[in-house]
Protein backbone atom coordinates (compact mmCIF):
# COMPACT_ATOMS: atom_id res chain seq x y z
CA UNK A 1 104.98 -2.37 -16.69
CA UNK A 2 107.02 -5.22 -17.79
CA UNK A 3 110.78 -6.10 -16.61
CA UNK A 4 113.08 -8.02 -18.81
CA UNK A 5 116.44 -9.34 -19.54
CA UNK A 6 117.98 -11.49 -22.37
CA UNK A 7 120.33 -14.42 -22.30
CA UNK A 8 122.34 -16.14 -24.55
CA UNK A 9 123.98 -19.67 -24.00
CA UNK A 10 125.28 -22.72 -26.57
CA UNK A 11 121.77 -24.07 -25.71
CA UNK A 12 118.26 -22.78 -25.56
CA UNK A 13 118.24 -24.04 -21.77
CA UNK A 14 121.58 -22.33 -21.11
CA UNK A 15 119.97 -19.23 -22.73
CA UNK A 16 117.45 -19.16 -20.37
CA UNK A 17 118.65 -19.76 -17.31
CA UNK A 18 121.59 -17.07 -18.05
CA UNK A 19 118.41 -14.17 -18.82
CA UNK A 20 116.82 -15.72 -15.20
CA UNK A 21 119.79 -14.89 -13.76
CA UNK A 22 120.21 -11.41 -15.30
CA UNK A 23 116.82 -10.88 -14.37
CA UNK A 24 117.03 -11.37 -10.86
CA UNK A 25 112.98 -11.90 -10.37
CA UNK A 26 111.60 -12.20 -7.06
CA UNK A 27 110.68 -15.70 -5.86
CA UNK A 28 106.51 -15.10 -5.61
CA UNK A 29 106.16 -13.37 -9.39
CA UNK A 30 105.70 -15.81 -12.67
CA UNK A 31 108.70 -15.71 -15.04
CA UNK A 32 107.88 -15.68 -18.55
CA UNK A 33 110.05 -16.64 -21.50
CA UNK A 34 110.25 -16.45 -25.18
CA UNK A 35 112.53 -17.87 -27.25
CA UNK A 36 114.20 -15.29 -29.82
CA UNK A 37 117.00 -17.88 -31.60
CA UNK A 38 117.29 -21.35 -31.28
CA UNK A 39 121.12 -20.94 -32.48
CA UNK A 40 122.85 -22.99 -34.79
CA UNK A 41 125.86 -25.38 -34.07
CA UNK A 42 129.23 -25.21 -35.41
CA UNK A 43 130.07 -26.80 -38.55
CA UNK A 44 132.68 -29.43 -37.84
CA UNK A 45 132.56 -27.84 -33.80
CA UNK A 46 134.83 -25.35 -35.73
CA UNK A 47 133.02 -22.88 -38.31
CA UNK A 48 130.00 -20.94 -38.29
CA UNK A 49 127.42 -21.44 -35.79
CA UNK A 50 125.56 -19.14 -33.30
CA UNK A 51 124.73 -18.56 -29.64
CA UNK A 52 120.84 -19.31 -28.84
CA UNK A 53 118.72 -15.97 -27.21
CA UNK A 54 116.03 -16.24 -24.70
CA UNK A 55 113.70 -13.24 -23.80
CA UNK A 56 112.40 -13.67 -19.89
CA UNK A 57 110.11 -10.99 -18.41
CA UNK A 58 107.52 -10.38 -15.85
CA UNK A 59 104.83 -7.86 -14.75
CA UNK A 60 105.67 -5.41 -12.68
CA UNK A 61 103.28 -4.28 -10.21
CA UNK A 62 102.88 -0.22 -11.06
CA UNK A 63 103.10 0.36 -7.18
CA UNK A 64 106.17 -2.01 -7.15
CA UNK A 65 108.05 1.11 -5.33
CA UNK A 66 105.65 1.06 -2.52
CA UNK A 67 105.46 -2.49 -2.57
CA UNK A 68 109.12 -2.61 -1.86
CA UNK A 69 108.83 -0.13 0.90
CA UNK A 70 106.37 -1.83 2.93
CA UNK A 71 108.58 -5.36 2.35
CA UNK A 72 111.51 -2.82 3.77
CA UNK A 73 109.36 -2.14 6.60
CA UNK A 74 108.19 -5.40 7.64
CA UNK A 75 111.81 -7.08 6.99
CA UNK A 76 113.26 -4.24 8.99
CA UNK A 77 110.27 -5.84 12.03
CA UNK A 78 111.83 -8.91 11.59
CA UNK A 79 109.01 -10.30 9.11
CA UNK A 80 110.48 -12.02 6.52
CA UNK A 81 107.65 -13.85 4.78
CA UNK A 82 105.92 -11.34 3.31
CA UNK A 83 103.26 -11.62 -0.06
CA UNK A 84 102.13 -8.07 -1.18
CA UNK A 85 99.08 -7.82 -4.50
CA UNK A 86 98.27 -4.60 -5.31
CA UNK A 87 95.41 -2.88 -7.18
CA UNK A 88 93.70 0.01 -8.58
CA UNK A 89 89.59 0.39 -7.53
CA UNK A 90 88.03 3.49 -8.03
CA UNK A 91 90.53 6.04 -7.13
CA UNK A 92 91.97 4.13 -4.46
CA UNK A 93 94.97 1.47 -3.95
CA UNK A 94 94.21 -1.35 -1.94
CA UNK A 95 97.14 -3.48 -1.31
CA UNK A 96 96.20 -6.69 0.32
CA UNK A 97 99.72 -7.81 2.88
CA UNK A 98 100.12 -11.66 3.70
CA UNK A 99 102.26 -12.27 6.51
CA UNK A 100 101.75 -15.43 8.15
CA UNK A 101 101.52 -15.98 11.57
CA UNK A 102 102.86 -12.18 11.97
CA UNK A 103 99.52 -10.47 11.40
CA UNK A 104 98.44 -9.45 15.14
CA UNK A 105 101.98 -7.69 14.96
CA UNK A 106 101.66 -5.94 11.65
CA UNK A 107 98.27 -5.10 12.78
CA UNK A 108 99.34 -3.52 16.24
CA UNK A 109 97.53 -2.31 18.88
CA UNK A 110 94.16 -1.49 17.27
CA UNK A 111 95.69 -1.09 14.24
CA UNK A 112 98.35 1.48 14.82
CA UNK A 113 100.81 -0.50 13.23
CA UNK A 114 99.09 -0.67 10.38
CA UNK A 115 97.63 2.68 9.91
CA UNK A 116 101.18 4.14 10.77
CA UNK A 117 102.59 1.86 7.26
CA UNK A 118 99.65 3.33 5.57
CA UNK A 119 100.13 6.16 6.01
CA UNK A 120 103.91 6.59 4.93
CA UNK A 121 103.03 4.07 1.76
CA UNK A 122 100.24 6.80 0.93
CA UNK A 123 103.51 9.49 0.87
CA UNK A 124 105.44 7.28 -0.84
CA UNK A 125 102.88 6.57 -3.55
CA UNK A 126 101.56 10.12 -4.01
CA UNK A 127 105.18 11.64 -4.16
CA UNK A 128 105.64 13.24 -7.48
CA UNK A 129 101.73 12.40 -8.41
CA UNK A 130 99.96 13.55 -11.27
CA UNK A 131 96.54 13.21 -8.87
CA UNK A 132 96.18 11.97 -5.36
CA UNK A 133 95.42 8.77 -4.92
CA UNK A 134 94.19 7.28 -1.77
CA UNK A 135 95.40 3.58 0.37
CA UNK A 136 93.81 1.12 1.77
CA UNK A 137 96.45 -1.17 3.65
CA UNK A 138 94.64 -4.60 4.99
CA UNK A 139 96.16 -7.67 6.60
CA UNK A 140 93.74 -10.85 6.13
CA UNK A 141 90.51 -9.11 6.77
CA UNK A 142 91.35 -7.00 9.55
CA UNK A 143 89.54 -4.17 8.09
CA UNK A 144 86.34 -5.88 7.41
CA UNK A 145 86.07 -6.80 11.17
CA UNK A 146 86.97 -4.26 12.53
CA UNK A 147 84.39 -1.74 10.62
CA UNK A 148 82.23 -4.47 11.97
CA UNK A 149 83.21 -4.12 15.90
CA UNK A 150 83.17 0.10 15.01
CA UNK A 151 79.36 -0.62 14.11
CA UNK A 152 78.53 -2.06 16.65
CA UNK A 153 80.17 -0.21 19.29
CA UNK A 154 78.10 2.96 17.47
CA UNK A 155 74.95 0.94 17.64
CA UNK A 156 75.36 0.16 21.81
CA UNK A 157 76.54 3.73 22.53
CA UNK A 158 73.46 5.10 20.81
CA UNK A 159 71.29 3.12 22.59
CA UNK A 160 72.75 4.08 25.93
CA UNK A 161 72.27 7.80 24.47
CA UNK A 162 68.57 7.30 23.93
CA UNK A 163 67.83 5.64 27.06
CA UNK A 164 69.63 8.19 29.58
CA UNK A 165 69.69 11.02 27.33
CA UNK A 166 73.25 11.69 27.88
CA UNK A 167 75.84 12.28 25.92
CA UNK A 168 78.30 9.59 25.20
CA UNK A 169 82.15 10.63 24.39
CA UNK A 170 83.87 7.44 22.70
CA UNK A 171 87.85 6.52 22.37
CA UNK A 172 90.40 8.37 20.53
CA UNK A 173 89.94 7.17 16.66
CA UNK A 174 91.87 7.35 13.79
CA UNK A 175 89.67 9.60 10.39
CA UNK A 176 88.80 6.27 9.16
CA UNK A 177 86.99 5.00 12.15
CA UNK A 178 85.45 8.12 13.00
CA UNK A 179 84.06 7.99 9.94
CA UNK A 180 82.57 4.44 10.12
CA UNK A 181 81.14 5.76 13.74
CA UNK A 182 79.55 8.80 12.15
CA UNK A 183 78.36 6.40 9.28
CA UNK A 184 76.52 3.84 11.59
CA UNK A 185 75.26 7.09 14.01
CA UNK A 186 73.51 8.32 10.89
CA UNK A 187 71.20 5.18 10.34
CA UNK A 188 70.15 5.71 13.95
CA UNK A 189 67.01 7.72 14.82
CA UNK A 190 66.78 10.07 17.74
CA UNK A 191 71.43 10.10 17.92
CA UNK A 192 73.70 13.00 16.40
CA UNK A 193 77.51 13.03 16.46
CA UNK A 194 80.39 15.17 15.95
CA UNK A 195 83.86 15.04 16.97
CA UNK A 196 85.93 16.65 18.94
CA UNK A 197 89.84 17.22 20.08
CA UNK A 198 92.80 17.33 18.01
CA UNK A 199 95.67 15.10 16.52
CA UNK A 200 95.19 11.56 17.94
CA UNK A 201 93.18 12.79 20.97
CA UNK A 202 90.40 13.39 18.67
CA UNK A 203 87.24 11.53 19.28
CA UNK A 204 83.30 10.55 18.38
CA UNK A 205 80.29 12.14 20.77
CA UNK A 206 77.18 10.36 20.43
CA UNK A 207 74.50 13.14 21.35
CA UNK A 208 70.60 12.66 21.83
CA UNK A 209 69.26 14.77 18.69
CA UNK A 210 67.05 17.77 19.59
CA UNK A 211 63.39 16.25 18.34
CA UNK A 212 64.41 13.15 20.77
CA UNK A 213 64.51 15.97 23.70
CA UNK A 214 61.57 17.53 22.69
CA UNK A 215 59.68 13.91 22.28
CA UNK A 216 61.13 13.00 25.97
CA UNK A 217 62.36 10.13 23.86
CA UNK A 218 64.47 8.73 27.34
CA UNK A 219 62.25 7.75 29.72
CA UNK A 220 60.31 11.03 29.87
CA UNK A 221 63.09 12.34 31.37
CA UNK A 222 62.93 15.63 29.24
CA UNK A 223 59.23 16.71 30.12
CA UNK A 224 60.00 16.20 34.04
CA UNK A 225 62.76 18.13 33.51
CA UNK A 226 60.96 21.01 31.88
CA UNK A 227 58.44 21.04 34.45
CA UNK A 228 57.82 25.06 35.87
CA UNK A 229 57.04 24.59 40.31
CA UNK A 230 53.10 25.21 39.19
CA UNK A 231 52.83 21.52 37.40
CA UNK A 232 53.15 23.34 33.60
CA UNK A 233 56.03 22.82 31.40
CA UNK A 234 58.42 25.81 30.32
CA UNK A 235 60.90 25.35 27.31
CA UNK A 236 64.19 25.22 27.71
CA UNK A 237 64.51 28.21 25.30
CA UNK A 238 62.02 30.52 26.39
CA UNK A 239 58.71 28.94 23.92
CA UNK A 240 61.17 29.81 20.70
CA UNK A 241 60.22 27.57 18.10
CA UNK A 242 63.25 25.16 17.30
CA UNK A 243 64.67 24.53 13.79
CA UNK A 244 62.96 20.86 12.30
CA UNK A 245 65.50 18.68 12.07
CA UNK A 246 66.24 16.29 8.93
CA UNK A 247 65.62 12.59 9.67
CA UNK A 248 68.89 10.62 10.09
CA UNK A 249 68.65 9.03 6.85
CA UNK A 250 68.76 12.20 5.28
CA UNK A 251 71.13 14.04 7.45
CA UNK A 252 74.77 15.45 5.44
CA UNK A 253 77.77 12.93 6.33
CA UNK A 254 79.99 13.69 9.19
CA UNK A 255 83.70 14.57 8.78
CA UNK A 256 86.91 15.45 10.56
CA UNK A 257 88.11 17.64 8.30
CA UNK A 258 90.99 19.26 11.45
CA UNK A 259 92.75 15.95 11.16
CA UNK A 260 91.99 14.37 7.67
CA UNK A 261 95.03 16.10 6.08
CA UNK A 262 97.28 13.42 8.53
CA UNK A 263 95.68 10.63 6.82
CA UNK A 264 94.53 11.28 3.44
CA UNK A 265 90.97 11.91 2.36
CA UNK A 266 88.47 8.95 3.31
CA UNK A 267 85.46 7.97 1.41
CA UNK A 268 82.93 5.89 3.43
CA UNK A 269 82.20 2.43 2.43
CA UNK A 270 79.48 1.62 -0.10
C-alpha cells in the first residue's frame, strides 16, 4: 500500500517540499519523490508560464493500523521512542518493537506486558478478517531467550521427575509457554505432561511416564514399592497388562486447548 500527496510550487524544490508537507510522513519511513512538471516561467514575469508538480509517496506498512495502535499504547506508557517493522511469515505477523532503554518495561513482569499488547494487536488485526491470522509481538530478542530459560526449566524439572518419581506442578504460564514446556517434555524419555487449571491459573505437570514406573526408572523406588509382605512383587493394577506406550519422540503434541481461544492459536517453533 502506497500513501501519496502532490505539490505544486514556482519551483521544483517548492513543489516538493509543499507535497512533504501535505503528506505528513512519519519521521522513521523513506519519502520518495517524482517529479511530474518541471513548470515553465512567465514570459516577461507576466504571460504564460506554469506551476511545477512533485509526486511524494511512501510504503505503507499493510498492518499500519496495528502499528499505530501499539505506538498509541506505548506513548500512552510514556514511551515515546518507539520503531515498529512488520511482516508476513507463514501465516503469522511478527512485528519486531524497538524501544530503547524502555524494553524491561514493555516487556513486564515475565512478559505480561507484552503478551497483554499482543494480544489486543491480534484483535485489532483480525477484526473484519478474511482469515485469522496469528502475532508474534517481540522486543529485542526477548522471545528467543526466554523459550530458551522455558527449556531449560522443562529439562531440570524432568530430571527431578525421574529421579524421585514425583510429580512436578510448574508456574502459571501463558498458551505459548506451555507449549514450549510440553515441546521440550516431549524430547525427554521416561517424562509426560499435561496441564491443568483454568484462565491464568493454568499450569504444566511434569509426570514420570508409566514404562519409567514399571522400569523402577527412580532409584528402584517403584519395585520396593510394589513389594507384597512375602518378598514377591504385586502390580499396582492387579497383574493387568498395561497399554505400551509410544516413545517420546513419537508421542502427539500437547495442547491447552481450555485457554487457547484467550490467546490465539499457537504453532510450536520449528
Amino acid at each position: 500500500m502506497i500513501k501519496e500527496a502532490i505539490g505544486t510550487g514556482s519551483t521544483v524544490e517548492e513543489a516538493f517540499e509543499n507535497a512533504k508537507a501535505l503528506l505528513n510522513a512519519p519521521d522513521e519511513v523513506t519519502v520518495e519523490h517524482e517529479i511530474i512538471d518541471e513548470g515553465k516561467k512567465k514570459t516577461l514575469g507576466l504571460f504564460g508560464g506554469s506551476p511545477a508538480k512533485v509526486r511524494v509517496f511512501y510504503n505503507v506498512s499493510k498492518y499500519a493500523a496495528a502499528e499505530e495502535y501499539i505506538t498509541s499504547i506505548l506513548h500512552a506508557m510514556g514511551i515515546a521512542d518507539v520503531k515498529i517493522e512488520s511482516e508476513e511469515v507463514d501465516g503469522t505477523v511478527q512485528i519486531q518493537l524497538d524501544c530503547g532503554n524502555d524494553q524491561g518495561t514493555v516487556i513486564g513482569r515475565r512478559g505480561e506486558t507484552l503478551d497483554a499488547i499482543q494480544y489486543l494487536t491480534r484483535l485489532i488485526i483480525n477484526k473484519n478478517a478474511d482469515s485469522y491470522m496469528r502475532v508474534s509481538i517481540n522486543v529485542g530478542s526477548y522471545r528467543e531467550k526466554r523459550e530458551e530459560t522455558l527449556k531449560e526449566l522443562a529439562k531440570k524439572n524432568a530430571e527431578k521427575v525421574k529421579k524421585y518419581g514425583r510429580n512436578v506442578s510448574l508456574d502459571p504460564m501463558n498458551p505459548y509457554e506451555r507449549r514450549v514446556i510440553h515441546t521440550a517434555v516431549q524430547e525427554i524419555e521416561g517424562v509426560d505432561s499435561h496441564s491443568v487449571g483454568s484462565d491464568d491459573e493454568r499450569r504444566v505437570v511434569i509426570t514420570p511416564t508409566d514404562e519409567y514406573r514399571q522400569s523402577g526408572g527412580y532409584n528402584g523406588r517403584s519395585d520396593r514399592a510394589g513389594r507384597g509382605k512375602g518378598g514377591f512383587n504385586k502390580s499396582r493394577d492387579g497383574g493387568r497388562a498395561k497399554k505400551p506406550q509410544p516413545p517420546a519422540s513419537n508421542r502427539p503434541p500437547r495442547s491447552d486447548n481450555a485457554s487457547a481461544a484467550r490467546y490465539g492459536k499457537i504453532e510450536p517453533k520449528n
